[in-house]
C-alpha atoms as a PDB file:
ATOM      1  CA  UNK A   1      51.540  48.327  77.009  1.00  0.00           C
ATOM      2  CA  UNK A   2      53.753  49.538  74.115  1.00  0.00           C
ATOM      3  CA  UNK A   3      56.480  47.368  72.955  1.00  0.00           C
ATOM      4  CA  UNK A   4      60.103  48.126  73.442  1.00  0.00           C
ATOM      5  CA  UNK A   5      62.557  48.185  70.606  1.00  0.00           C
ATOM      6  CA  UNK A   6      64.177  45.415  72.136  1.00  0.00           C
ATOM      7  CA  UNK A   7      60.910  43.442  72.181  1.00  0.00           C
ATOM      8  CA  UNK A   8      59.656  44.281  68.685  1.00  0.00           C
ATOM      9  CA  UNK A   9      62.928  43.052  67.607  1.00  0.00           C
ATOM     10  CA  UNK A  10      62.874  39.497  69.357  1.00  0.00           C
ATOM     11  CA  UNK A  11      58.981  39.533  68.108  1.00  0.00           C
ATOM     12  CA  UNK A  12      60.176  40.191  64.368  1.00  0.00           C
ATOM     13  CA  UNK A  13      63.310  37.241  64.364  1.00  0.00           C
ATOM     14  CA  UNK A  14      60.949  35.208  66.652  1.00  0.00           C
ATOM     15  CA  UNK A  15      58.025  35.590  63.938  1.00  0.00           C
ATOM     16  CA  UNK A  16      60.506  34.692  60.697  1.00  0.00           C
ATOM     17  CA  UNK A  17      62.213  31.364  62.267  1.00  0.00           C
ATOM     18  CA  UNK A  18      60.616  27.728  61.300  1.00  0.00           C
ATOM     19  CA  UNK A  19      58.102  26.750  63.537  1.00  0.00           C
ATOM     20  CA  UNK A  20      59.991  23.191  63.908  1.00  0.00           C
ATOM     21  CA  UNK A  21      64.128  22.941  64.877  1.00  0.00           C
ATOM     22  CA  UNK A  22      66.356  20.222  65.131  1.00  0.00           C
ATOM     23  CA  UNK A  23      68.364  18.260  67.599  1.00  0.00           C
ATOM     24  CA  UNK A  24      72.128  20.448  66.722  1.00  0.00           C
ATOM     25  CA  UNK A  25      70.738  23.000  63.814  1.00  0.00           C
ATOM     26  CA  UNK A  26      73.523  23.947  61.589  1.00  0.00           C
ATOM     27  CA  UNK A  27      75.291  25.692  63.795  1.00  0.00           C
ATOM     28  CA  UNK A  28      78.231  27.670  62.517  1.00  0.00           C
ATOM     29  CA  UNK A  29      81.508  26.926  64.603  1.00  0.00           C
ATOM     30  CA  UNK A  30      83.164  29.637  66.934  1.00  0.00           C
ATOM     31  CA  UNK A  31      86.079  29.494  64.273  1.00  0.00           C
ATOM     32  CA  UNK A  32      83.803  32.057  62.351  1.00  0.00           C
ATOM     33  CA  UNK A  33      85.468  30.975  59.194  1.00  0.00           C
ATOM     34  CA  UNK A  34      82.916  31.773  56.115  1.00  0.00           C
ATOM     35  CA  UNK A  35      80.188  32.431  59.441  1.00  0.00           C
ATOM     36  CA  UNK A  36      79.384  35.593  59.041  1.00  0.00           C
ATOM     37  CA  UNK A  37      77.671  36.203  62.443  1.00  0.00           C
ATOM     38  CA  UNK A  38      76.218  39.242  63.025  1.00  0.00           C
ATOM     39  CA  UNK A  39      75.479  39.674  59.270  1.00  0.00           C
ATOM     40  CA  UNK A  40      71.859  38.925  59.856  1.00  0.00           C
ATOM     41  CA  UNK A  41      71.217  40.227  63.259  1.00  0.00           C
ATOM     42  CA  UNK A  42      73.186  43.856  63.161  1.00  0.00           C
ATOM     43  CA  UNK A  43      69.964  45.878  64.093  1.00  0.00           C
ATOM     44  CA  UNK A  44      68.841  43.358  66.887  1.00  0.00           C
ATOM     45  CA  UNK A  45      70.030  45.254  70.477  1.00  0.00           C
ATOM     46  CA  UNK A  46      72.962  43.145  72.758  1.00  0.00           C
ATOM     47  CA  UNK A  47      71.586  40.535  74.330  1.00  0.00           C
ATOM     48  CA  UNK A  48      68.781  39.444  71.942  1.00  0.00           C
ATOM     49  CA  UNK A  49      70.490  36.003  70.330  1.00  0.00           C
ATOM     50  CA  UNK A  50      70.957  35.128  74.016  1.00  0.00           C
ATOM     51  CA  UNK A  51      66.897  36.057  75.034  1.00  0.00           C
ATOM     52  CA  UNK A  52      65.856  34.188  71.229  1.00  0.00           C
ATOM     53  CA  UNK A  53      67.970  30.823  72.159  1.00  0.00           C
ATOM     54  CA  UNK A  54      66.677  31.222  76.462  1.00  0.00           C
ATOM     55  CA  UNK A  55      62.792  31.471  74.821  1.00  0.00           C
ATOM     56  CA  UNK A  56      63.504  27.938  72.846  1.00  0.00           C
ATOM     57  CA  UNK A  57      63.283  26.491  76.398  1.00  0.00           C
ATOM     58  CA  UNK A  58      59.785  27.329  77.014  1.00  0.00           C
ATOM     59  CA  UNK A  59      58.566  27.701  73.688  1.00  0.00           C
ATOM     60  CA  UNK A  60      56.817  26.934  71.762  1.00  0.00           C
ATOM     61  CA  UNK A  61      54.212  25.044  73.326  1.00  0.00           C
ATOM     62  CA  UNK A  62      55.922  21.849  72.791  1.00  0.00           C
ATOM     63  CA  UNK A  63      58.987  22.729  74.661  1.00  0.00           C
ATOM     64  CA  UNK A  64      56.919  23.976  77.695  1.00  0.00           C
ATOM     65  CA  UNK A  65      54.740  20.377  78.047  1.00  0.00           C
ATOM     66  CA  UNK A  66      58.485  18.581  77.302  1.00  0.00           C
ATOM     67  CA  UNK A  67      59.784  20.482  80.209  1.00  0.00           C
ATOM     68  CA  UNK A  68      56.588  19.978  82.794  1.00  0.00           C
ATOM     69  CA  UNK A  69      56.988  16.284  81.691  1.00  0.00           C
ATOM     70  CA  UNK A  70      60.818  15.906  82.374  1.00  0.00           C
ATOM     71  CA  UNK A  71      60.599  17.999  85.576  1.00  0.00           C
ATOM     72  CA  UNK A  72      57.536  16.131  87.048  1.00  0.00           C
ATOM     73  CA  UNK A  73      58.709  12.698  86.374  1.00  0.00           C
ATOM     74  CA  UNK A  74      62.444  13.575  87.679  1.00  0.00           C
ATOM     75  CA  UNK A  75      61.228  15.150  90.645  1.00  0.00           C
ATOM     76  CA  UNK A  76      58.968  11.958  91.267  1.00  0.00           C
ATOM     77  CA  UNK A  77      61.900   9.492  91.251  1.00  0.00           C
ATOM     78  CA  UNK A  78      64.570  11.712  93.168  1.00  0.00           C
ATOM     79  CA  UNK A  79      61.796  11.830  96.222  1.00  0.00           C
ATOM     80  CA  UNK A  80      61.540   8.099  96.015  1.00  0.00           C
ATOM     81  CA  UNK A  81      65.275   7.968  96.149  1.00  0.00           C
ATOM     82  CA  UNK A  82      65.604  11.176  98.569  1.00  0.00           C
ATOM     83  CA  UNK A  83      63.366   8.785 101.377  1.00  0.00           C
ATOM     84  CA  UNK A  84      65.943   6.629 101.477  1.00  0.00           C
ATOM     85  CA  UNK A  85      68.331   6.960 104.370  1.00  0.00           C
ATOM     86  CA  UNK A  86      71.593   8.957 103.182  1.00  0.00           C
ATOM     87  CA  UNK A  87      74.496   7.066 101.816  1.00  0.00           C
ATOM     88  CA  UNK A  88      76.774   6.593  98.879  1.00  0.00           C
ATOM     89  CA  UNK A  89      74.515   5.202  96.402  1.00  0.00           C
ATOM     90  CA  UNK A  90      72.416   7.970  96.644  1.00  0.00           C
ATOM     91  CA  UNK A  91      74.127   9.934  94.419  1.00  0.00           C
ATOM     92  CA  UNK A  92      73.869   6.913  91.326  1.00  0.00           C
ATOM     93  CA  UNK A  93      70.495   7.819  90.700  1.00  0.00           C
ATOM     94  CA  UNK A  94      70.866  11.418  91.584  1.00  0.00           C
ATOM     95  CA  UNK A  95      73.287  12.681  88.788  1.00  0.00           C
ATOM     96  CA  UNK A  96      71.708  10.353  86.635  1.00  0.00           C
ATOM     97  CA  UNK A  97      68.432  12.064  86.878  1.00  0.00           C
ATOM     98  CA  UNK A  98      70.289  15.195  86.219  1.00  0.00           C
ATOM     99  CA  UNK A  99      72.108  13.965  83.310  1.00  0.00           C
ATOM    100  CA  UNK A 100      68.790  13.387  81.356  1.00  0.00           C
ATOM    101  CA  UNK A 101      67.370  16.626  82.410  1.00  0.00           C
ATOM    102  CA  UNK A 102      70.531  18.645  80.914  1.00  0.00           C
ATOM    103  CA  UNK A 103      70.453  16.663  78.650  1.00  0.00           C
ATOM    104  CA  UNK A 104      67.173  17.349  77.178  1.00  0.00           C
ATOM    105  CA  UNK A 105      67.707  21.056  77.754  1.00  0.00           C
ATOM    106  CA  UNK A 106      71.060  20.709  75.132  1.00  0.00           C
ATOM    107  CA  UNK A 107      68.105  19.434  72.612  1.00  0.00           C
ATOM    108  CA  UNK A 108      65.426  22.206  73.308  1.00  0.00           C
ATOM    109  CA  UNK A 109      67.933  25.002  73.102  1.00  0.00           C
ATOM    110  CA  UNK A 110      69.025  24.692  69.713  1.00  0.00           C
ATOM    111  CA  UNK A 111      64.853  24.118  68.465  1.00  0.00           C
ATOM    112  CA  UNK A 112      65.222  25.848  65.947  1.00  0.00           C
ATOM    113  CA  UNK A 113      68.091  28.554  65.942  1.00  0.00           C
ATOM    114  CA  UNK A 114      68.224  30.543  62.472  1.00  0.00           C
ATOM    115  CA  UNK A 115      70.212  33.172  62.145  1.00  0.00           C
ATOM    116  CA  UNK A 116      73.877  32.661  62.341  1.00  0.00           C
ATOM    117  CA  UNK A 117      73.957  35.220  65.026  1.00  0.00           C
ATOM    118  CA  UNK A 118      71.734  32.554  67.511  1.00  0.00           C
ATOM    119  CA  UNK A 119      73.112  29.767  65.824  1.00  0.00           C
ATOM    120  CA  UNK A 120      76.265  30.535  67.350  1.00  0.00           C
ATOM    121  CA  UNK A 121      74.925  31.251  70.686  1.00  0.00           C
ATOM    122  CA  UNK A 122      72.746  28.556  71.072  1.00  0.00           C
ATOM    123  CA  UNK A 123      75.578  26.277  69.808  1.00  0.00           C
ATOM    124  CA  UNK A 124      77.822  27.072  72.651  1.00  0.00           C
ATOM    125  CA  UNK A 125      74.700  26.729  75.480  1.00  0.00           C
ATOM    126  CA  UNK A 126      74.055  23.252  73.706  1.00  0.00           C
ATOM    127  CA  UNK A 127      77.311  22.753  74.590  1.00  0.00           C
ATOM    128  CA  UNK A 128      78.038  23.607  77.273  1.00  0.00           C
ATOM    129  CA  UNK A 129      74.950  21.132  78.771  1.00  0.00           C
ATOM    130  CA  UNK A 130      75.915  18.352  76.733  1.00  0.00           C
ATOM    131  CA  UNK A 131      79.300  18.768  78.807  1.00  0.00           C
ATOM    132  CA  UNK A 132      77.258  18.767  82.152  1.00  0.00           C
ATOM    133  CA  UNK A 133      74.830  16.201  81.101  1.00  0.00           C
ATOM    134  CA  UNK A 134      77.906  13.619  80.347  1.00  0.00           C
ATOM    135  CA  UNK A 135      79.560  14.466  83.390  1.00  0.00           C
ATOM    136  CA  UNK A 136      76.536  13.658  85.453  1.00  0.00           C
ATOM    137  CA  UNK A 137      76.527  10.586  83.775  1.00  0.00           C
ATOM    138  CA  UNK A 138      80.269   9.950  84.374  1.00  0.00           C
ATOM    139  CA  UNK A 139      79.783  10.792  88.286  1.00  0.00           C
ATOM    140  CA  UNK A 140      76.937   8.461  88.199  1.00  0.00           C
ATOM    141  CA  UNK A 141      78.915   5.243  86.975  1.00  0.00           C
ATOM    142  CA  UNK A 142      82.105   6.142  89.407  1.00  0.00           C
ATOM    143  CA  UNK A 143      79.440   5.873  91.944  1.00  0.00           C
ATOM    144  CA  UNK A 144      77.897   2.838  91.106  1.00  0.00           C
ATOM    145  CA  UNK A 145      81.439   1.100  90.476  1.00  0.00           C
ATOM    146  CA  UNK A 146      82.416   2.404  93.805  1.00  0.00           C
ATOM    147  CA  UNK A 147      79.837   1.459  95.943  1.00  0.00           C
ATOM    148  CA  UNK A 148      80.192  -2.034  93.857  1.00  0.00           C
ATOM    149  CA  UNK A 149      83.526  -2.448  95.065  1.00  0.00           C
ATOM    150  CA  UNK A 150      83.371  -1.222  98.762  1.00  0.00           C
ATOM    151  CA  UNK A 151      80.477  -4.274  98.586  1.00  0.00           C
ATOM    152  CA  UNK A 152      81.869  -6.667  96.475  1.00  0.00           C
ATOM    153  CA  UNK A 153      78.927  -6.250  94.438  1.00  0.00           C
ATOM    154  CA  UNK A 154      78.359  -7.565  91.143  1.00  0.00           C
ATOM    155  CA  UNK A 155      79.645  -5.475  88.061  1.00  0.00           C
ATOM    156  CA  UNK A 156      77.256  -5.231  84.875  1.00  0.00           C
ATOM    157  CA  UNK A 157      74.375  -8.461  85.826  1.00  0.00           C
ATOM    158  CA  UNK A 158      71.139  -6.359  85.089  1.00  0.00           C
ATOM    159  CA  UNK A 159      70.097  -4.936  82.164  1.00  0.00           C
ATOM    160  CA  UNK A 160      70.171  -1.594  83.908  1.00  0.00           C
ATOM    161  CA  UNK A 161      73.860  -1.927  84.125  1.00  0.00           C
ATOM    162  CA  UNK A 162      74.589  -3.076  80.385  1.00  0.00           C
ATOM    163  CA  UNK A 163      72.453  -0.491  79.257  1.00  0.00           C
ATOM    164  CA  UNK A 164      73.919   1.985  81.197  1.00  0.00           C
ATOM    165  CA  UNK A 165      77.479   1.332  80.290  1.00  0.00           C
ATOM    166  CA  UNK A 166      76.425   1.467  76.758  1.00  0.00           C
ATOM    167  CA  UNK A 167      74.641   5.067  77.376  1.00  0.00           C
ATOM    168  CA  UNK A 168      77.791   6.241  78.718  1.00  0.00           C
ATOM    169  CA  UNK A 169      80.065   4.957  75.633  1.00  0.00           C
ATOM    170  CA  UNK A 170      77.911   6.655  73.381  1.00  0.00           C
ATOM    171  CA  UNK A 171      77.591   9.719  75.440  1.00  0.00           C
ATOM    172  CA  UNK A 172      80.953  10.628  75.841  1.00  0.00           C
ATOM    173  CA  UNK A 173      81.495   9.841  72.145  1.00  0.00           C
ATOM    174  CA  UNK A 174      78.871  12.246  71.045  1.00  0.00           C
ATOM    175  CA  UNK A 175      79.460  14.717  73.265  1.00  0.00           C
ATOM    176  CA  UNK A 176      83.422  14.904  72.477  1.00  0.00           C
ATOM    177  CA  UNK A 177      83.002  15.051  68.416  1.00  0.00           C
ATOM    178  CA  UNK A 178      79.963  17.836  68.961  1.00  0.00           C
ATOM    179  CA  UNK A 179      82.622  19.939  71.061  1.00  0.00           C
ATOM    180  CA  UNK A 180      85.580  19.618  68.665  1.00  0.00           C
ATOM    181  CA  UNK A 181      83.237  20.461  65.631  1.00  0.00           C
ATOM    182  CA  UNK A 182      81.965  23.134  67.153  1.00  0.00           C
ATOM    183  CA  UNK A 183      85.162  24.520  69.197  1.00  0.00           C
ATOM    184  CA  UNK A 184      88.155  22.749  67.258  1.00  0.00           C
ATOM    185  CA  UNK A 185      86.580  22.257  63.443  1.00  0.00           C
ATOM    186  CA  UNK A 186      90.483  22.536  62.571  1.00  0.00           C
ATOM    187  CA  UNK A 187      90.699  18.358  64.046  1.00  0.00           C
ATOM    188  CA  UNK A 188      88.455  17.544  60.885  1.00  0.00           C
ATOM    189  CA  UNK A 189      90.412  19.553  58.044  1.00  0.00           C
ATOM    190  CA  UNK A 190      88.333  22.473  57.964  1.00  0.00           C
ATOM    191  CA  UNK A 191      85.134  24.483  59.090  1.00  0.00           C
ATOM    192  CA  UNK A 192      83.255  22.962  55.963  1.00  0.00           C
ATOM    193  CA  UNK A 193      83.885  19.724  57.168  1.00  0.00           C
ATOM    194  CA  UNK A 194      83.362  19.734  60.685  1.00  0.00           C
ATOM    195  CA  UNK A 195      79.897  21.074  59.635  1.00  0.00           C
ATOM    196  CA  UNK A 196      79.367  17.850  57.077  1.00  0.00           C
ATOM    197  CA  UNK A 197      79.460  16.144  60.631  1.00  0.00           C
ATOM    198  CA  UNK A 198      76.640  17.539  62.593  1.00  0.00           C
ATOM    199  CA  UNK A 199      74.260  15.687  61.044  1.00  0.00           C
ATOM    200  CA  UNK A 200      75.564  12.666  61.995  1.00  0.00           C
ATOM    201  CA  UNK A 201      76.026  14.223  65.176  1.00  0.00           C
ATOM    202  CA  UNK A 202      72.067  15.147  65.863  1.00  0.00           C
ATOM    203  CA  UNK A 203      71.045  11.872  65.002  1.00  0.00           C
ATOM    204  CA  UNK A 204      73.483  10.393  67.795  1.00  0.00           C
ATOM    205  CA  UNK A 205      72.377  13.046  69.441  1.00  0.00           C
ATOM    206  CA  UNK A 206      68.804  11.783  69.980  1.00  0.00           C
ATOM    207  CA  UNK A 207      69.598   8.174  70.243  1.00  0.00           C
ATOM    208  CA  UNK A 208      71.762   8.945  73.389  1.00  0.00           C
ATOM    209  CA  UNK A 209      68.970  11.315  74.642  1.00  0.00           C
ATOM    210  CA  UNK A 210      66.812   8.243  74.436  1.00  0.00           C
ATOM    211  CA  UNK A 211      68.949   5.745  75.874  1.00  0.00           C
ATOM    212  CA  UNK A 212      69.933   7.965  78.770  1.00  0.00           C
ATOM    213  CA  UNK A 213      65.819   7.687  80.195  1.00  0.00           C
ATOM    214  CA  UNK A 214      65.687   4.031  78.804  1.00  0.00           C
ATOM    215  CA  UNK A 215      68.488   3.270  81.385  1.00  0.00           C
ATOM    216  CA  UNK A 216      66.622   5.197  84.348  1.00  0.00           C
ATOM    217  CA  UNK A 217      63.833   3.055  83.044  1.00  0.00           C
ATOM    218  CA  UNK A 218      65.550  -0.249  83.599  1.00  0.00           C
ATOM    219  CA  UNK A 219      66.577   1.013  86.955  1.00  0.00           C
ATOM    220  CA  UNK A 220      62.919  -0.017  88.073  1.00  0.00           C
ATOM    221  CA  UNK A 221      63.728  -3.684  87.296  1.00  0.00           C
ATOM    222  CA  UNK A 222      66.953  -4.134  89.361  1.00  0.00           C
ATOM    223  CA  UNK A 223      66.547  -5.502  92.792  1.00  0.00           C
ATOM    224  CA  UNK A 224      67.046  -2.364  94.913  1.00  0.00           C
ATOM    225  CA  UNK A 225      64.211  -0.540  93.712  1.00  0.00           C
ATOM    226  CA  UNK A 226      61.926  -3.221  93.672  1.00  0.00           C
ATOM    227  CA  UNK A 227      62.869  -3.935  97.585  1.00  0.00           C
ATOM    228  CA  UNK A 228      63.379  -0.446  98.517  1.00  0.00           C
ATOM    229  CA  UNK A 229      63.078   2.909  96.206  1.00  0.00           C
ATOM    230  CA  UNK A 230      59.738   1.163  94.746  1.00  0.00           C
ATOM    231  CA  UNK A 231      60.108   3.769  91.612  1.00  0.00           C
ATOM    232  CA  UNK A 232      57.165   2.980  89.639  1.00  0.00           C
ATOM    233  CA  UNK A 233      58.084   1.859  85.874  1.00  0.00           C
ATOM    234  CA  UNK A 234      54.738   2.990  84.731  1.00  0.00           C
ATOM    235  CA  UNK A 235      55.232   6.244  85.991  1.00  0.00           C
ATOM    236  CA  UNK A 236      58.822   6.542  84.039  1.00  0.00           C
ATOM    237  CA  UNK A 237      57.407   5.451  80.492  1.00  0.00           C
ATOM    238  CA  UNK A 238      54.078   7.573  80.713  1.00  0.00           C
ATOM    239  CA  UNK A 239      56.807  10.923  81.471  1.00  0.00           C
ATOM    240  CA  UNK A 240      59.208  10.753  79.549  1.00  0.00           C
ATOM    241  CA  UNK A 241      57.150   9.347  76.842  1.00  0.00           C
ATOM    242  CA  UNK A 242      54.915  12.644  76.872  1.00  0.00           C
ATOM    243  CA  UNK A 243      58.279  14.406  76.720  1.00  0.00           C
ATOM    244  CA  UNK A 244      59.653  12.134  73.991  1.00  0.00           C
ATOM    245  CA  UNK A 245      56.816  13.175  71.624  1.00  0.00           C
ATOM    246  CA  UNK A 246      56.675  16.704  72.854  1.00  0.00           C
ATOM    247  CA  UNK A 247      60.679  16.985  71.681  1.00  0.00           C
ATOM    248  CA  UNK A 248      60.198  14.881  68.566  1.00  0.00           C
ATOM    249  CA  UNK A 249      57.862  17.557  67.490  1.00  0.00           C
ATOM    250  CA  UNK A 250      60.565  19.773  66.988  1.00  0.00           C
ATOM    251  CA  UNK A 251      62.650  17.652  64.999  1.00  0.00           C
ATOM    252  CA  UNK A 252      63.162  18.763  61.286  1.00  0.00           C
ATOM    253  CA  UNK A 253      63.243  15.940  59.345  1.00  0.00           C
ATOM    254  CA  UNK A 254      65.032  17.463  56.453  1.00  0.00           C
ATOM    255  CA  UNK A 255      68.111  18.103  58.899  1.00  0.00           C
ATOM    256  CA  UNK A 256      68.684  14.338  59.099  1.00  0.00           C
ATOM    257  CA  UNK A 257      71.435  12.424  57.085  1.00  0.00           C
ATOM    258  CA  UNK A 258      69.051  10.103  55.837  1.00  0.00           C
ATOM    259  CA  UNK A 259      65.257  10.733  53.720  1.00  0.00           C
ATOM    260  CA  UNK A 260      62.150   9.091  55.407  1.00  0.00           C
ATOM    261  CA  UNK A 261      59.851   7.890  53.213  1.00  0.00           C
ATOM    262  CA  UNK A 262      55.923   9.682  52.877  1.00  0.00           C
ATOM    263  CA  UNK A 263      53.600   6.813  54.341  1.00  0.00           C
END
């Protein structure tokens, strides 16, 4: 079957970008100051930035066993919650799960984007889930502070809890200086600026990605699950530890605001 125009050109701009990415690429602001966009992608059809930046979900390979991984080991814990009768806390370990999975769709979306057509795209969709993904987090700890109260329950005794708070600091840190140096690069001084940031940025980036499935981790240790939910620690690591290295594969080192060293 003959390629379309539309195909050959995605095949072309697919063919020339790195085979790695990275976390928040350098994504030019929506400001479009010194951007350019649309310079490099003028005989690319409507439509194909957004089809380039949808593809980085399922490929390359790496990205599809990342996503089978997540998915899988997500959709393992919410039935071990979902048999559980019906009530407030439900919904804790419900957006939580969530959270991490939009999460780790706000990293796969921008690996790689190249041209500053894409960049621009896939900097708004990264965006955009890093907003959901904190948000799921945020209507995870109002639950978990609410049901605490109704109960009298105790506030921040397991490491779960600690580590969750922390998560959720960090989060909503990250997530609001990504969105004002991508939407608002005026806060910082100027577009140049704002972009000096991201690389701080991706590295927080991935620590809170990390952190956020470390504290669903934990969850196994708290007393609930061990009497009830029974979610199976073992289970956790082996997941999102295949999807940890499937995502780190992606990661361009050069994009980090530090060297690493050859071994």
């Amino acid at each position: 079957m003959a390629n379309t125009p539309v195909s050959a050109d995605l095949e072309a701009v697919r063919d020339s970008r790195p085979s790695v990415g990275s976390l928040y690429s350098d994504t030019e602001p929506l400001a479009r100051e010194n951007a350019g966009l649309g310079s490099d992608s003028d005989d690319i059809e409507p439509g194909a930035d957004m089809a380039l930046v949808v593809a980085n979900f399922y490929t390359p390979r790496s990205a599809l066993v990342a996503q089978a991984a997540l998915v899988l080991t997500c959709l393992y814990a919410f039935i071990k919650v979902a048999q559980q009768p019906l009530m407030l806390f439900t919904y804790h370990p419900t957006f939580a799960l969530v959270g991490v999975l939009l999460f780790a769709q706000a990293v796969l979306v921008v690996q790689p984007t190249s041209t500053p057509a894409d960049k621009a795209v896939g900097g708004a969709v990264h965006g955009f889930l890093m907003v959901g993904g904190a948000a799921s987090f945020l209507i995870a700890l109002g639950v978990i502070v609410t049901n605490k109260l109704i109960n009298n329950g105790a506030h921040l005794y397991s490491a779960h809890a600690r580590l969750g708070l922390l998560t959720v600091i960090l989060l909503t840190a990250n997530v609001v200086g990504g969105a004002t140096q991508f939407w608002v690069p005026q806060v910082y001084g100027s577009v140049a600026k704002a972009k000096s940031m991201y690389k701080f940025h991706r590295v927080a980036g991935y620590v809170v990605l990390v952190l956020t499935a470390a504290t669903i981790v934990a969850a196994t240790g708290t007393t609930f699950n061990k009497n009830a939910i029974h979610i199976s620690r073992t289970v956790l690591l082996l997941g999102f530890g295949v999807a940890g290295v499937a995502v780190g594969s992606g990661v361009r080192r050069s994009k980090f605001p530090f060297k690493f060293r050859r071994m």
